[in-house]
Protein backbone atom coordinates (compact mmCIF):
# COMPACT_ATOMS: atom_id res chain seq x y z
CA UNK A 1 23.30 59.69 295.97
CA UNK A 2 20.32 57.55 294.46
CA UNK A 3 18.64 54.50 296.26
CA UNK A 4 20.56 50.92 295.30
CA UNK A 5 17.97 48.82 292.95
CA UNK A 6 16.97 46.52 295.82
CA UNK A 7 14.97 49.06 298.22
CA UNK A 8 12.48 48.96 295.08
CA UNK A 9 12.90 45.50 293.64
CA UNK A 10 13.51 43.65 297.14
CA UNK A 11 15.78 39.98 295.42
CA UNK A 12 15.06 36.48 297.03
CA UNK A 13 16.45 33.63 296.09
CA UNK A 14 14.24 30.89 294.88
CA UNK A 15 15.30 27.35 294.43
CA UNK A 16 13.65 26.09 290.42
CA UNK A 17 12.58 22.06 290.58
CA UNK A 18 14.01 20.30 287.64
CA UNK A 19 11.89 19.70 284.22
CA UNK A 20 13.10 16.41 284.17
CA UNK A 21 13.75 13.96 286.95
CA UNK A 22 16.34 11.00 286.20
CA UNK A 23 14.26 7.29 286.69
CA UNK A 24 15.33 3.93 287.31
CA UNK A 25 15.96 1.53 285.13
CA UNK A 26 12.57 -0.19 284.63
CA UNK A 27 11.58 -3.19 283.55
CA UNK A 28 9.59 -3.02 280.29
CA UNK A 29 7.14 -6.47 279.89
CA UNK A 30 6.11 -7.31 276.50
CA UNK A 31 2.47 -9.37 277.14
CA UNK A 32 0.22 -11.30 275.17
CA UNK A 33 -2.88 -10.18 277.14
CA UNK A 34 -6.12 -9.36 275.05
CA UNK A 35 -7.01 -6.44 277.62
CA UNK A 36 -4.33 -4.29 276.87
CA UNK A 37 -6.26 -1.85 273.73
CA UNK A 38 -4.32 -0.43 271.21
CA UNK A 39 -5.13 2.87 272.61
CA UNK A 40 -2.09 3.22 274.79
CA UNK A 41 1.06 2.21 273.84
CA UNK A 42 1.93 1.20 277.54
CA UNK A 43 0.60 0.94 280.84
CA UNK A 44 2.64 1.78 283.77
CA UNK A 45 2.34 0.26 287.68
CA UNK A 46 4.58 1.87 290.19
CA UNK A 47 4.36 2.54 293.91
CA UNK A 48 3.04 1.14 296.97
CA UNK A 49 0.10 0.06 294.85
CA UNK A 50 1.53 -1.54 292.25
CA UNK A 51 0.87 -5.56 292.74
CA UNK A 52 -2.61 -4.32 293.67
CA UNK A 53 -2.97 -2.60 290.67
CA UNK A 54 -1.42 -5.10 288.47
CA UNK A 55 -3.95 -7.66 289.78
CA UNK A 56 -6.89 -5.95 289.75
CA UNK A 57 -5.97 -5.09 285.87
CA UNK A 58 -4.74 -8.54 284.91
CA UNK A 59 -6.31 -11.09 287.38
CA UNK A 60 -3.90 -13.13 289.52
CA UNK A 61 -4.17 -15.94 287.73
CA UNK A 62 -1.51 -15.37 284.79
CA UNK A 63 1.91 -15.78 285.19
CA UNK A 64 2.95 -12.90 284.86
CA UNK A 65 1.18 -11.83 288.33
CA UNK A 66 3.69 -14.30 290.55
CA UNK A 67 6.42 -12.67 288.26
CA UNK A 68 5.98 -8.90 288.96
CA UNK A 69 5.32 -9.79 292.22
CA UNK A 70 8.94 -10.94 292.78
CA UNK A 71 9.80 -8.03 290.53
CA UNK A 72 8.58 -5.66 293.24
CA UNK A 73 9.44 -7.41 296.06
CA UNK A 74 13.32 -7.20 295.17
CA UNK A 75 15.57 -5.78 297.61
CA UNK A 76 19.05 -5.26 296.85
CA UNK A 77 22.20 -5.52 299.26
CA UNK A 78 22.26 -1.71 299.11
CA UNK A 79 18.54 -1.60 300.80
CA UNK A 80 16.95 -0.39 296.44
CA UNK A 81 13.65 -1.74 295.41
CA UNK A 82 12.16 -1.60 291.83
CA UNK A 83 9.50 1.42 291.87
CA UNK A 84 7.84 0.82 288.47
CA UNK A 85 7.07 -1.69 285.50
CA UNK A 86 6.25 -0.71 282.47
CA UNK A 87 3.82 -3.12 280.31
CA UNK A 88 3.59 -3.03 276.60
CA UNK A 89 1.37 -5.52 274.39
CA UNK A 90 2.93 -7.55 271.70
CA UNK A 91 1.12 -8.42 268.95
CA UNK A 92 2.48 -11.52 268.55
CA UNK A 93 -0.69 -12.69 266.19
CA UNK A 94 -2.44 -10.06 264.41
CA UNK A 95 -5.65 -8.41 266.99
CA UNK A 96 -9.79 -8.23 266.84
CA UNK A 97 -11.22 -4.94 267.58
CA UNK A 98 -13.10 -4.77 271.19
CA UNK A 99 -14.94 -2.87 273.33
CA UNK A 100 -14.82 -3.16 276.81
CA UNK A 101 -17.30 -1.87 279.51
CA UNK A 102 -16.83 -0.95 283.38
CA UNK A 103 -18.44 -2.75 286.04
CA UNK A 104 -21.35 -0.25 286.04
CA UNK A 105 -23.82 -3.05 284.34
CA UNK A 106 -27.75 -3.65 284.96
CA UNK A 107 -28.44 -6.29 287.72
CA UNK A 108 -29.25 -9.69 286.30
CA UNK A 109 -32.70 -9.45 287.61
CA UNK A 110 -32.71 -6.37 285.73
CA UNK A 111 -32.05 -8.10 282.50
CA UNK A 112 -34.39 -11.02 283.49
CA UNK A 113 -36.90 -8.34 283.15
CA UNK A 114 -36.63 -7.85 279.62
CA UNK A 115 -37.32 -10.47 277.09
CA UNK A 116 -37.14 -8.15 273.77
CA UNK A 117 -34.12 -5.91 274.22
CA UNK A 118 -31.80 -4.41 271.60
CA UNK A 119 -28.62 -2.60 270.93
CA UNK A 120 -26.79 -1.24 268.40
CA UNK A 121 -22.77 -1.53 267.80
CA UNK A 122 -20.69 -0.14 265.08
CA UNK A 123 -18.36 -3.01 263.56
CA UNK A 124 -15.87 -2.55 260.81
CA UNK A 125 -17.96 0.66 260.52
CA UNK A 126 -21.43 -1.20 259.47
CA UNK A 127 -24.34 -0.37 262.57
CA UNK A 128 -25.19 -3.94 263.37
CA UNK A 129 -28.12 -3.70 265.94
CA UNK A 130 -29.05 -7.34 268.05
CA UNK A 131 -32.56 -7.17 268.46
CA UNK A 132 -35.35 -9.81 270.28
CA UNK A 133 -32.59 -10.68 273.07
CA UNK A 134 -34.55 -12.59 275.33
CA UNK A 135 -33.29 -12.55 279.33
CA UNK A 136 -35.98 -14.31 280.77
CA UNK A 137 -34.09 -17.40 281.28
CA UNK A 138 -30.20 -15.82 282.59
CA UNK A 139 -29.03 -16.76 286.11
CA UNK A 140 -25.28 -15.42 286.23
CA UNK A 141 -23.58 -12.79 283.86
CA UNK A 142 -21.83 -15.38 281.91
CA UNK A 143 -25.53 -16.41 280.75
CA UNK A 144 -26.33 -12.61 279.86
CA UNK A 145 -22.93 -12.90 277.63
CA UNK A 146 -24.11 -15.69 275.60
CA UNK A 147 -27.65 -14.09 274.91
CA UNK A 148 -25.98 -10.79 273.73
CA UNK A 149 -23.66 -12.75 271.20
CA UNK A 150 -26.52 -14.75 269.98
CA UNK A 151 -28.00 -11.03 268.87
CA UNK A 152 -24.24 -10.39 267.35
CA UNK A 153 -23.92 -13.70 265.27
CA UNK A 154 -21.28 -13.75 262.85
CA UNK A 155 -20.20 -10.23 263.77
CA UNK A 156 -18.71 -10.57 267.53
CA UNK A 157 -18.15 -12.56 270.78
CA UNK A 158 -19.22 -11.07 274.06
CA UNK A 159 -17.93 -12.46 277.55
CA UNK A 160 -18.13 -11.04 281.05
CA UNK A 161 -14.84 -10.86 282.34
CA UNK A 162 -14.29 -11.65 285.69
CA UNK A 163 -11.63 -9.73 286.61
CA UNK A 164 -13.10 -6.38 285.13
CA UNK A 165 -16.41 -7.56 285.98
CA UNK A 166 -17.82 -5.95 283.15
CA UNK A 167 -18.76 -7.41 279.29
CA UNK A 168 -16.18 -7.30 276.65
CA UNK A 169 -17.23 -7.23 272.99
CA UNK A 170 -14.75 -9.07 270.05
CA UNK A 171 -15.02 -8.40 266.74
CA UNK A 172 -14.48 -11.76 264.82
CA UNK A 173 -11.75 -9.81 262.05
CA UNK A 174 -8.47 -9.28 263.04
CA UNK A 175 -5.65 -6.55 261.56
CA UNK A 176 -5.79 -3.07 261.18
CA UNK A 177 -8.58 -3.00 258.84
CA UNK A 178 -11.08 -4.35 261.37
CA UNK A 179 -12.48 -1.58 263.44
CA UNK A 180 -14.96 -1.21 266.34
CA UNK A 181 -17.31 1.21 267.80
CA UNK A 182 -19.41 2.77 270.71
CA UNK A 183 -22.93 1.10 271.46
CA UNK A 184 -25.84 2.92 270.99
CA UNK A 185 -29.56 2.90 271.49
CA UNK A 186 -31.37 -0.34 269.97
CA UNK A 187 -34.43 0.99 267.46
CA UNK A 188 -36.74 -2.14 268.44
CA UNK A 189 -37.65 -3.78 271.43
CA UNK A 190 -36.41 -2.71 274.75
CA UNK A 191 -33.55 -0.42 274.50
CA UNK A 192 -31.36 -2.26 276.67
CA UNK A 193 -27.55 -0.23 275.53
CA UNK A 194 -27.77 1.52 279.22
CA UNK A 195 -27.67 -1.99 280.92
CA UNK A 196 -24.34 -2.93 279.28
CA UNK A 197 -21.70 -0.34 281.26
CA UNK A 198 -20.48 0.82 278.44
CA UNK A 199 -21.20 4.27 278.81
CA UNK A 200 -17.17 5.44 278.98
CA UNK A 201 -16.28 1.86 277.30
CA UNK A 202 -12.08 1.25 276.53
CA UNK A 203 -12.57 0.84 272.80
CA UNK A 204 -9.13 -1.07 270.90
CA UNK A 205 -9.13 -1.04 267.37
CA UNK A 206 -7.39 -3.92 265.39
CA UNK A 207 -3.69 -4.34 264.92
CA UNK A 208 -1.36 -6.46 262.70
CA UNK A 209 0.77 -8.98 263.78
CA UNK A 210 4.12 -7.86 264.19
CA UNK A 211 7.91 -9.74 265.40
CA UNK A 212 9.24 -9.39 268.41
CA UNK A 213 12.19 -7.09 267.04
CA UNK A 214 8.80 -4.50 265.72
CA UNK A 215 7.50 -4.80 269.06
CA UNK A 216 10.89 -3.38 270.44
CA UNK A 217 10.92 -0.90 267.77
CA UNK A 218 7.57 0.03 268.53
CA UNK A 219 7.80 0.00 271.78
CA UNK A 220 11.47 2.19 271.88
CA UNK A 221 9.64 4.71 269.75
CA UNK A 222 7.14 5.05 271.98
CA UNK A 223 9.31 6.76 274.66
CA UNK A 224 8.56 4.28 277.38
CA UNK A 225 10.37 4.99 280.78
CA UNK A 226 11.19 0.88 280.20
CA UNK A 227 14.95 0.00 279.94
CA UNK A 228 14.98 -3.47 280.15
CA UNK A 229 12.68 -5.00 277.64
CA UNK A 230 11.88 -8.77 278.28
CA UNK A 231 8.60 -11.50 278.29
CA UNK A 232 7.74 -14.54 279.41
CA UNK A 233 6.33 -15.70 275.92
CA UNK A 234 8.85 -18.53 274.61
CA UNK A 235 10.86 -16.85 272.00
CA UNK A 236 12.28 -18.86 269.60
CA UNK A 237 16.07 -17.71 267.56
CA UNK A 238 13.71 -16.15 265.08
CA UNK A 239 12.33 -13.83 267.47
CA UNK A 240 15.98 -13.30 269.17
CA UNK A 241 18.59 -12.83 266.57
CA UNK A 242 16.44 -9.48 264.19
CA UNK A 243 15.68 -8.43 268.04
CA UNK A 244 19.17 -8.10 268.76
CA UNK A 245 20.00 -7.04 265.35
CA UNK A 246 17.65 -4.19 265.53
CA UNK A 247 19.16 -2.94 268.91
CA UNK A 248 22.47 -2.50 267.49
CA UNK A 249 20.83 -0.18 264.09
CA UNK A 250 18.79 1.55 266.91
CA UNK A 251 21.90 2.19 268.78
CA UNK A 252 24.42 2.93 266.76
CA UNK A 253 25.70 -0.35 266.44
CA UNK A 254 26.79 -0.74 270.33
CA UNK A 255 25.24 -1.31 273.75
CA UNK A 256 26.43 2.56 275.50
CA UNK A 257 24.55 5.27 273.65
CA UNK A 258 21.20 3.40 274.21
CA UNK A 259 18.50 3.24 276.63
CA UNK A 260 17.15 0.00 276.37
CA UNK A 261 18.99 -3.84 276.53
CA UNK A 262 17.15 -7.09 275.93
CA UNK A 263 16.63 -9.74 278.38
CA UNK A 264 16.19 -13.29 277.15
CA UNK A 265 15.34 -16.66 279.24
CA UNK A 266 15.62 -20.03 278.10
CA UNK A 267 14.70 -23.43 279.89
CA UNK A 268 17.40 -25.60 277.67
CA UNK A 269 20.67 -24.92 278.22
CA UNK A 270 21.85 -25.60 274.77
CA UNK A 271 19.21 -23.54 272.72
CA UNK A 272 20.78 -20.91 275.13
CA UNK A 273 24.22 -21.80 274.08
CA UNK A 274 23.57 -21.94 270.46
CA UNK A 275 21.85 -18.61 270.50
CA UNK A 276 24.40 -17.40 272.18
CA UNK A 277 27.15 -18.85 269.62
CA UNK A 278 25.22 -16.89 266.80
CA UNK A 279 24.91 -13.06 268.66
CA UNK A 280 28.46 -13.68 269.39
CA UNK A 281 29.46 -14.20 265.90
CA UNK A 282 27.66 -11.34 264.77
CA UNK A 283 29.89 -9.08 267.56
CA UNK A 284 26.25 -8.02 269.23
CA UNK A 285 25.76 -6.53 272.20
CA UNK A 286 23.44 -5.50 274.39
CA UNK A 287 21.59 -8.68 275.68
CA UNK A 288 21.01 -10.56 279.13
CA UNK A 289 20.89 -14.22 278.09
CA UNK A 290 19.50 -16.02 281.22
CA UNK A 291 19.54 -20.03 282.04
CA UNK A 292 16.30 -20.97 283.98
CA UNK A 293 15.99 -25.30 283.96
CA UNK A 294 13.53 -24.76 286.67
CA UNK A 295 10.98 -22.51 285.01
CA UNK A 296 11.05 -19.37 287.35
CA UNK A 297 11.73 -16.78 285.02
CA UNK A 298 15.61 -15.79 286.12
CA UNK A 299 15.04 -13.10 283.49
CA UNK A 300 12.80 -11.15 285.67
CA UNK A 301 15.33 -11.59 288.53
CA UNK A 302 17.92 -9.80 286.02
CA UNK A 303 15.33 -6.91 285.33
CA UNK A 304 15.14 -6.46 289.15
CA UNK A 305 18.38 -5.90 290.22
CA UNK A 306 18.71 -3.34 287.21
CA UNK A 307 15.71 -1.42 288.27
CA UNK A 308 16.84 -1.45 291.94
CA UNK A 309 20.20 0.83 291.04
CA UNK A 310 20.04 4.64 292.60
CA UNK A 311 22.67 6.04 290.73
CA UNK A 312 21.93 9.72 292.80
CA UNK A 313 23.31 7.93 295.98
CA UNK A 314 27.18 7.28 297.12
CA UNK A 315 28.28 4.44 296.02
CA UNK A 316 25.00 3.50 294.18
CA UNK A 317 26.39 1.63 291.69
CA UNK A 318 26.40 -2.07 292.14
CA UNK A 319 28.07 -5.46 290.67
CA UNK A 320 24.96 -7.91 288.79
CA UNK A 321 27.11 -10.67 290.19
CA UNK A 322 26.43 -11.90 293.91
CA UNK A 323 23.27 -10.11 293.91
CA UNK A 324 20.86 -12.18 296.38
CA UNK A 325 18.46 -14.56 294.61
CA UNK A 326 15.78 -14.77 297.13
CA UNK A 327 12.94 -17.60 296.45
CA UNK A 328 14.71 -19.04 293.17
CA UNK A 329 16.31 -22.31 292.66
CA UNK A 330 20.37 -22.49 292.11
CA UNK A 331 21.60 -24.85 289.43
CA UNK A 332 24.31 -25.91 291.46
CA UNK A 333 22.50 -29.15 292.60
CA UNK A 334 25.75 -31.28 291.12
CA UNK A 335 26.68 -33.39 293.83
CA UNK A 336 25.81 -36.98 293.72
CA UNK A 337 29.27 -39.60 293.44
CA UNK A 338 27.39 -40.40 290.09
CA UNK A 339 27.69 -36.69 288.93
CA UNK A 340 31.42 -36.94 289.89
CA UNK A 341 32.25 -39.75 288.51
CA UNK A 342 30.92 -38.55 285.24
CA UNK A 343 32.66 -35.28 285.42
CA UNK A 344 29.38 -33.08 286.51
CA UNK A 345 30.49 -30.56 288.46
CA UNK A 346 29.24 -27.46 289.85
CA UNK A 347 32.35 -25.47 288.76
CA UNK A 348 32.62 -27.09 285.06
CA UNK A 349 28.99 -25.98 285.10
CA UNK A 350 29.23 -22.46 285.68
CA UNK A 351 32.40 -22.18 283.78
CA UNK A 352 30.46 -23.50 281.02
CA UNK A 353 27.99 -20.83 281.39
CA UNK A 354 30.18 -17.89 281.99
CA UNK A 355 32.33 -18.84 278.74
CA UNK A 356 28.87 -18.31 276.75
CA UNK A 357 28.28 -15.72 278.27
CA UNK A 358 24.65 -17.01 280.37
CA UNK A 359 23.45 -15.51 283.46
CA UNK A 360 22.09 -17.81 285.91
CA UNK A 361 20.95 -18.51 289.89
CA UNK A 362 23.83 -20.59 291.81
CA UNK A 363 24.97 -20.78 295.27
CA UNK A 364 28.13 -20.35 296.74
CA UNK A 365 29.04 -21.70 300.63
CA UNK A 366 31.61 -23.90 302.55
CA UNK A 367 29.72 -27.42 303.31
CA UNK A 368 26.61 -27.08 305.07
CA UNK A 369 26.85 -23.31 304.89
CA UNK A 370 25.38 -21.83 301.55
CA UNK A 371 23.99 -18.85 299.95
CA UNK A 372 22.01 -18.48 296.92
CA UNK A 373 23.23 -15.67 294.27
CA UNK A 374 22.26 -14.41 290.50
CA UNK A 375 25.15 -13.22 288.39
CA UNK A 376 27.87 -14.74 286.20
CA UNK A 377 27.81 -14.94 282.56
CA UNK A 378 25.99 -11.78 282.32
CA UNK A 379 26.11 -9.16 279.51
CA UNK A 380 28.28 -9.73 276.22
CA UNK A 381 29.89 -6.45 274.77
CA UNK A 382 33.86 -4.84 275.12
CA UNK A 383 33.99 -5.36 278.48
CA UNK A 384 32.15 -8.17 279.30
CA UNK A 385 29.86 -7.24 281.94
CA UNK A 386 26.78 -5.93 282.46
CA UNK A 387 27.36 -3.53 285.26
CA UNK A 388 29.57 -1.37 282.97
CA UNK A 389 27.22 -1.51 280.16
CA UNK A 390 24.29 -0.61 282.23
CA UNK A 391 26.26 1.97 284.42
CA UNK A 392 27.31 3.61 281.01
CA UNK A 393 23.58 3.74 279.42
CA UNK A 394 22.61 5.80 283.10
CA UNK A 395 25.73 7.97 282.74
CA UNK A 396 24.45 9.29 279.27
CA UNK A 397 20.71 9.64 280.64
CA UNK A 398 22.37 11.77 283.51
CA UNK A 399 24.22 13.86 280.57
CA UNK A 400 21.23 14.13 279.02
CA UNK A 401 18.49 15.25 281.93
CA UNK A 402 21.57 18.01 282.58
CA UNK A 403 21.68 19.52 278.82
CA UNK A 404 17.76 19.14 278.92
CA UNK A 405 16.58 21.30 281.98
CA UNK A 406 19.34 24.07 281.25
CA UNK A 407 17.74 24.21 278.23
CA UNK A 408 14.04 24.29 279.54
CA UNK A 409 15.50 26.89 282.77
CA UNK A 410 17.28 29.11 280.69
CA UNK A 411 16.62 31.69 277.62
CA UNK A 412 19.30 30.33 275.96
CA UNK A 413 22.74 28.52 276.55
CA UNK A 414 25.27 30.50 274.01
CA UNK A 415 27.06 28.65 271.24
CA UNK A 416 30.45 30.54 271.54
CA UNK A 417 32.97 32.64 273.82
CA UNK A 418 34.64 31.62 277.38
CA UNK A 419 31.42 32.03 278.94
CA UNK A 420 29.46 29.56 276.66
CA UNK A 421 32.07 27.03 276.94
CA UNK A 422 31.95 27.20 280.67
CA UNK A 423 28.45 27.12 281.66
CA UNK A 424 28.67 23.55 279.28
CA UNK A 425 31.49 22.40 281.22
CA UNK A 426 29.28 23.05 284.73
CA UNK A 427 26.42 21.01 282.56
CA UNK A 428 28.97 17.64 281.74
CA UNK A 429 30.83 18.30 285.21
CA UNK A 430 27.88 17.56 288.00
CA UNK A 431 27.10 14.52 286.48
CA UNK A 432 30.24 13.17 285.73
CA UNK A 433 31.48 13.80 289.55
CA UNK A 434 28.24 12.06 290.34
CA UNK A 435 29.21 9.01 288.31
CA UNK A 436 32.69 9.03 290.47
CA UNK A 437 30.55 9.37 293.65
CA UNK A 438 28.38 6.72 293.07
CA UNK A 439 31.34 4.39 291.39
CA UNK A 440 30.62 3.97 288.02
CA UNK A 441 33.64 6.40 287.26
CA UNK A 442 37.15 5.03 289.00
CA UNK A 443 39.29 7.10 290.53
CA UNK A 444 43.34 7.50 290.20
CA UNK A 445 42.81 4.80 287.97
CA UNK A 446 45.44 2.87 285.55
CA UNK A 447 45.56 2.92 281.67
CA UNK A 448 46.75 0.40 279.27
CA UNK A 449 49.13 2.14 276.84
CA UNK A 450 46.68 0.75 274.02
CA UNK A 451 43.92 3.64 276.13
CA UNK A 452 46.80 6.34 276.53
CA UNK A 453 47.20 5.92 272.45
CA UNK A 454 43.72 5.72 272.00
CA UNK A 455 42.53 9.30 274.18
CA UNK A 456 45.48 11.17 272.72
CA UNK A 457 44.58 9.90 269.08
CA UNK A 458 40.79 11.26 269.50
CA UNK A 459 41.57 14.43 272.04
CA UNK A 460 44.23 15.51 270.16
CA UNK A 461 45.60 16.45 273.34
CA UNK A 462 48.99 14.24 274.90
CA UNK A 463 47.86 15.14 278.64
CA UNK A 464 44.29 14.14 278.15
CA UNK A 465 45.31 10.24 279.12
CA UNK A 466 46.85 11.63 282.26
CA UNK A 467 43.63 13.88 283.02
CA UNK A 468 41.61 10.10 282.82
CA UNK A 469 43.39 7.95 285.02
CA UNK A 470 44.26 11.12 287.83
CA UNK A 471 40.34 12.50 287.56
CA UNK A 472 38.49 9.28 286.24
CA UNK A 473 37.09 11.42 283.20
CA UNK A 474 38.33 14.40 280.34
CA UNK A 475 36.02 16.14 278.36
CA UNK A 476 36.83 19.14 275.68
CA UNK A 477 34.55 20.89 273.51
CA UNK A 478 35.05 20.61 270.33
CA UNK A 479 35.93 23.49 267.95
CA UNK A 480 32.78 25.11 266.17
CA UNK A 481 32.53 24.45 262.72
CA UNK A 482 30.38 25.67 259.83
CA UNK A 483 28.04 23.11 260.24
CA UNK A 484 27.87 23.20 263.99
CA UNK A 485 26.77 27.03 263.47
CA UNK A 486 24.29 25.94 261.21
CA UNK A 487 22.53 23.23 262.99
CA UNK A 488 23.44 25.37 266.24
CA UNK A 489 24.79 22.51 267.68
CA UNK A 490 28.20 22.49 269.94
CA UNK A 491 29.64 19.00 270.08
CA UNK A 492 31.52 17.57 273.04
CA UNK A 493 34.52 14.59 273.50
CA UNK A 494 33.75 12.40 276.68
CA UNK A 495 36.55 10.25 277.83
CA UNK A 496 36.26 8.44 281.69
CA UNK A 497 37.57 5.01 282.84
CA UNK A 498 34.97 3.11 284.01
CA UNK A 499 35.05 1.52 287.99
CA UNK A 500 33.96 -2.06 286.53
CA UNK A 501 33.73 -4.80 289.11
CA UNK A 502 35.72 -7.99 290.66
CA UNK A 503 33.89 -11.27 289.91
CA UNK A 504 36.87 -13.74 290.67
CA UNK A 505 40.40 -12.92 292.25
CA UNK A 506 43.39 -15.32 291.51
CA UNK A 507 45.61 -16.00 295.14
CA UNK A 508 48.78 -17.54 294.11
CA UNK A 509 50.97 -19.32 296.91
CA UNK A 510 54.76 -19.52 296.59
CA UNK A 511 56.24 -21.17 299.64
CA UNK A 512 59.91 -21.44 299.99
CA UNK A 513 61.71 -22.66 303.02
CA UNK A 514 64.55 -25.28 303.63
């Protein structure tokens, strides 16, 4: 009798981490902001750090600061903060070249010190070199600034930055034509390139302008972890409508099957309505319009309670609606006998709004009692509301992270035989009981005879309805065909019914007696 395998090869089991991880539903912030280079297509800000961060990048003195401030500092009912923001420049005008140093610059008294310097810079490829700067005179930075674009005349501005605290050097041509280099060492004078910090300098070459719909197109090709792309730049319905438009050819012409949505704020309520009126014509989908008469950007307030959902937790899904509005204003101010009399009321108000589809802050309460809430309105598409729509774009990313690390763990996942088709099934099965867990996936649920037509007609199968409304989902795989084999390929059929949400329910009172 021979030794068994293992008193050679001793077998322990070893647990393998994931290749990929599933992440929130970010915000993604398109900025005007010249310090964002066209070196990156993004910058991200996430963790315990991230105001800090954002601050120290930005300054605190743009809007956007206050804004991902309340980002972060959302806390849904379910206890789920935002953990990251994504920020992407838009071109929205066409960009100069610049260079821009650390903080590692000469002392001023250093520069006063020199009264001949130079320094050469490459511009639009030409060396231009600034020679006979004179510091003798310079008090504070900003002074140094102006000397050193006196030596660049008609070539570039310089400025000390505050917020960097180091110089930043603008080419005066803008596009992607105009290009910018590294300093070097001046050939005259006092070489003075070593005072400037720009040893490891962020260099930015020039970009074109480009619409907002490029941006997104840009921005989506990029690969950004960002889901919900929105700005505080004033848009106007030429920036909206090809925006839109572009989400539904980059999507397949729907809102599920994507993995980003567009957020949109407006001050005027009937811009908002108008725009509205046109996406809805065109049967588009995919976009958070949001009503904001008091200027606090509700749209952010939208793009926080997305990125707050855990879908890996019980019951992680949540409803948009009553979501708690924290330090914004409601529009629900109607109240005055002179608002009554006039027929301005609170509920004609939001009915308004929900019929066009337009998110908004309101409050809800009995007399002095009252509570402040984001929500109605919300998403336009089939079912008209955005928790379904979002729910359905985090179900696919969980299909997707499941097909992806089997295929980075494994040698191969085989294309036919009872053994291929089930280790797919295990793939589609954890996260579709995950989606039931965390209620994006109904249980024991009901189907309109219109759905039972619909799942047999595209199954092929007459018990598949049944399998949806008993189990919440049915999946098959689909029959190999030539081409499948060729493109090696296996292609699946997902139906589920989706848990949706209550917004409103309708008591009805019937009273008989004698």
């Amino acid at each position: 009798m021979s030794l068994p395998y293992s008193a050679i090869v001793p077998i322990s089991a070893t647990v393998s981490s994931a290749a990929f991880t599933t992440e929130k539903k970010h915000i993604l912030l398109a900025m005007v902001n010249d310090l964002i280079p066209t070196s990156v297509p993004y910058l991200e800000f996430s963790g315990a750090s991230a105001v800090t961060d954002f601050g120290a990048y930005f300054g605190q003195s743009i809007p956007e600061y206050t804004q991902i401030q309340k980002y972060f500092g959302f806390l849904s009912k379910g206890g789920s903060a935002p953990e990251k923001a994504v920020i992407a420049r838009w071109f929205k005008e066409a960009a100069a070249p610049f260079i821009k140093g650390s903080s590692d610059i000469n002392s001023v008294a250093g520069f006063k010190a020199v009264s001949d310097g130079s320094f050469k810079i490459t511009i639009d490829g030409e060396d231009v070199e600034a020679t006979g700067l004179n510091f003798s005179s310079v008090n504070y930075y900003s002074d140094i600034a102006n000397v050193l674009q006196g030596g660049l005349t008609g070539k570039a501005t310089v400025v000390y930055n505050t917020t960097t605290k180091g110089f930043i050097i603008t080419s005066l041509k803008t596009g992607s034509e105009a290009t910018i280099g590294a300093i070097s060492e001046g050939t005259s004078g006092t070489d003075i390139s070593g005072f400037l910090g720009m040893e490891n300098p962020v260099l930015s070459q020039g970009a074109n302008a480009e619409t907002f719909a490029q941006f997104c197109d840009r921005i989506y090709n990029a690969n950004s972890a960002g889901y919900s792309i929105t700005t505080l730049e004033e848009l106007t319905e030429d920036d909206i409508v090809p925006a839109v438009q572009w989400l539904q050819l980059a999507t397949g012409g729907q809102t599920y099957n994507t993995v980003v949505r567009l957020v949109f704020n407006f001050k005027d309520k009937a811009t908002a309505k108008a725009i509205s009126a046109t996406l809805s014509a065109l049967s588009y989908t995919g976009y958070v319009l949001t009503y904001d008469p008091y200027g606090e950007y509700v749209n952010i307030l939208d793009c926080a309670i997305c990125a707050s959902i855990d879908y890996e937790v019980v019951n992680g899904a949540i409803n948009f609606n009553f979501q708690p509005a924290a330090g914004y204003t409601a529009i629900t101010g109607l109240g005055t006998v002179v608002d009554y009399q006039q027929g301005l009321t609170n509920s004609s108000l939001m009915e308004e709004l929900n019929q066009a589809k337009i998110s908004t802050v309101y409050s809800l309460g009995f007399g002095t009692q009252e509570q402040v809430f984001y929500g109605f309105g919300l998403m336009a598409g089939a079912f008209g509301s955005e928790d379904v729509q979002v729910n359905e774009s985090a179900l696919e990313q969980a299909l997707q992270l499941s097909i992806i690390n089997a295929l980075a763990a494994l040698n191969k996942i085989k294309a036919q035989g009872a053994d291929a088709a089930a280790l797919i099934g295990s793939l589609l099965g954890t996260p579709l009981e995950q989606f039931k867990d965390n209620g994006s996936i109904a249980r024991n649920g009901t189907l309109s005879n219109t759905d039972r037509i619909s799942i047999a007609q595209a199954t092929g199968n007459p018990d598949a309805a049944d399998a949806v409304a008993n189990n919440g989902y049915y999946f098959q795989i689909q029959p190999l065909t030539d081409n499948d084999i060729a493109n090696r390929q296996v292609r699946v059929l997902i139906c589920y019914l989706c848990g949706g949400v209550i917004n409103k329910v309708q008591i009805i009172n019937r009273i008989y007696g004698a």
